[in-house]
C-alpha atoms as a PDB file:
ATOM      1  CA  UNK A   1     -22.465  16.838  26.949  1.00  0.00           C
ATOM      2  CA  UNK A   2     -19.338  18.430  28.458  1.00  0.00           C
ATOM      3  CA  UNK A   3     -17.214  16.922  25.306  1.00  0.00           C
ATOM      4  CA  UNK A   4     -19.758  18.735  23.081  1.00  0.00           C
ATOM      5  CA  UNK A   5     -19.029  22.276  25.183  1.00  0.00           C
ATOM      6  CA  UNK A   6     -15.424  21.926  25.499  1.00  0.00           C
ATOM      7  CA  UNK A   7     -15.646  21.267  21.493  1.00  0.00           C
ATOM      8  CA  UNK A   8     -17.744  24.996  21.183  1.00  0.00           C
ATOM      9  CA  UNK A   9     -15.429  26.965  22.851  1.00  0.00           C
ATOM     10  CA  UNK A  10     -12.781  25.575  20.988  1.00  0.00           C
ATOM     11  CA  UNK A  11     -14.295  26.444  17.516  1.00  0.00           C
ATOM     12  CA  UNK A  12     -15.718  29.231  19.464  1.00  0.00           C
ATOM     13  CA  UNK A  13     -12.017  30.634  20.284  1.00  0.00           C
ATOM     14  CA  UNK A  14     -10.524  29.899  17.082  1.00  0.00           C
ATOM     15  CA  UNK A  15     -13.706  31.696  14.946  1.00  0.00           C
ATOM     16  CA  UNK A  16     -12.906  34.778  17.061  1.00  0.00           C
ATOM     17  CA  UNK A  17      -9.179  34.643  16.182  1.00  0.00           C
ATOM     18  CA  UNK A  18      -9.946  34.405  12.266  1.00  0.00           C
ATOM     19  CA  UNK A  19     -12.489  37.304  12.932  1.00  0.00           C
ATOM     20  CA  UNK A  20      -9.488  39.456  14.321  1.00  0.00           C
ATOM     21  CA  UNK A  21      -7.225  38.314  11.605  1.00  0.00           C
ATOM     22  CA  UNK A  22      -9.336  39.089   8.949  1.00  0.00           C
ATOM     23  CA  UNK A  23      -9.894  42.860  10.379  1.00  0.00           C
ATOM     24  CA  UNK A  24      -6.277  43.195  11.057  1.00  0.00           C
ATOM     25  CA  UNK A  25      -5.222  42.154   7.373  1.00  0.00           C
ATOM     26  CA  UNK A  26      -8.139  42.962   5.249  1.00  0.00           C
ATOM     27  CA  UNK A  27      -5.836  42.991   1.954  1.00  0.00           C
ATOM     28  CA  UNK A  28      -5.218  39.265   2.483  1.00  0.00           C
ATOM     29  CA  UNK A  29      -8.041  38.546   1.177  1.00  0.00           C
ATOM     30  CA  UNK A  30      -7.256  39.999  -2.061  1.00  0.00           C
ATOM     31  CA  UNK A  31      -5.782  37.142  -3.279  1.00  0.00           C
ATOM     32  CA  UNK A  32      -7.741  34.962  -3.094  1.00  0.00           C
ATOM     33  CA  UNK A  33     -10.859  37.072  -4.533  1.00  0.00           C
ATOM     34  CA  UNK A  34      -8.586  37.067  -7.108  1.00  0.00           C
ATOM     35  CA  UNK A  35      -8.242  34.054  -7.871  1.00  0.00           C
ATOM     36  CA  UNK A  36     -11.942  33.531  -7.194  1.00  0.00           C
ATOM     37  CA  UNK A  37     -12.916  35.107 -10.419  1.00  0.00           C
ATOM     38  CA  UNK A  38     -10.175  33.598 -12.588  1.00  0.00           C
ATOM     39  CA  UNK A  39     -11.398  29.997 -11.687  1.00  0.00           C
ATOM     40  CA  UNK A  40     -14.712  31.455 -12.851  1.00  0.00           C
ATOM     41  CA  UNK A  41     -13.677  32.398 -16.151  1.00  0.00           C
ATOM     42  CA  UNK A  42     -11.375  30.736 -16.938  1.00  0.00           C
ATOM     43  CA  UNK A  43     -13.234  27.740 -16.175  1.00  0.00           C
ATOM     44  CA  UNK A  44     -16.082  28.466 -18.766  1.00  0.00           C
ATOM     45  CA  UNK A  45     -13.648  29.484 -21.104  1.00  0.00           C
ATOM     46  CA  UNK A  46     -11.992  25.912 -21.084  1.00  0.00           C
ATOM     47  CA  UNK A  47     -15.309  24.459 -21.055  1.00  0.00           C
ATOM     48  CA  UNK A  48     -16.473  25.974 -24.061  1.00  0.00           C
ATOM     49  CA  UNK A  49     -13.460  25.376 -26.019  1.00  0.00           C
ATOM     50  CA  UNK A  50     -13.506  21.260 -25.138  1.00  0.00           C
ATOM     51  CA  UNK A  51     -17.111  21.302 -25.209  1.00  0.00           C
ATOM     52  CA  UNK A  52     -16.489  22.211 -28.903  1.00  0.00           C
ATOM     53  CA  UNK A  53     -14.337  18.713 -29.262  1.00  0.00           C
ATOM     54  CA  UNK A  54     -16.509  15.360 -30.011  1.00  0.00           C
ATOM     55  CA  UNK A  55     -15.522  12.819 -27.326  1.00  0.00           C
ATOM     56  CA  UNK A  56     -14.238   9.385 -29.061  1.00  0.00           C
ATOM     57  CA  UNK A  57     -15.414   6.207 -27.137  1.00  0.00           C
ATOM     58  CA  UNK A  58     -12.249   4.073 -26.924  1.00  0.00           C
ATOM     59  CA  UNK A  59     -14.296   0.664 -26.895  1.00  0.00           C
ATOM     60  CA  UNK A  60     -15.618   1.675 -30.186  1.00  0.00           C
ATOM     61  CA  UNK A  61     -13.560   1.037 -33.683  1.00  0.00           C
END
């Protein structure tokens, strides 16, 4: 049982240092919202274009 509480206050700590690092530096997020919503689209983009495509089965001739 002490393992398991030494392991909580460790991810306990570090939580509480990303929670200050995201309030101190709210713009570095930015980036990566960013990115975010290109994955998205672009994503269904690509997948509409190859979904257009017929798939050939190499094994048949």
């Amino acid at each position: 049982m002490l393992v398991l509480k030494k392991i909580a206050k460790f991810v306990s700590d570090w939580m509480a240092l990303i929670v200050i690092a995201v309030a101190a530096m709210p713009l570095a997020m930015v980036p990566g919202a960013i990115f975010s919503v290109w994955h998205n689209i672009s994503g269904a983009v690509l997948a509409a274009i190859l979904n257009r495509f017929e798939i050939k089965d190499k094994s048949e001739k």
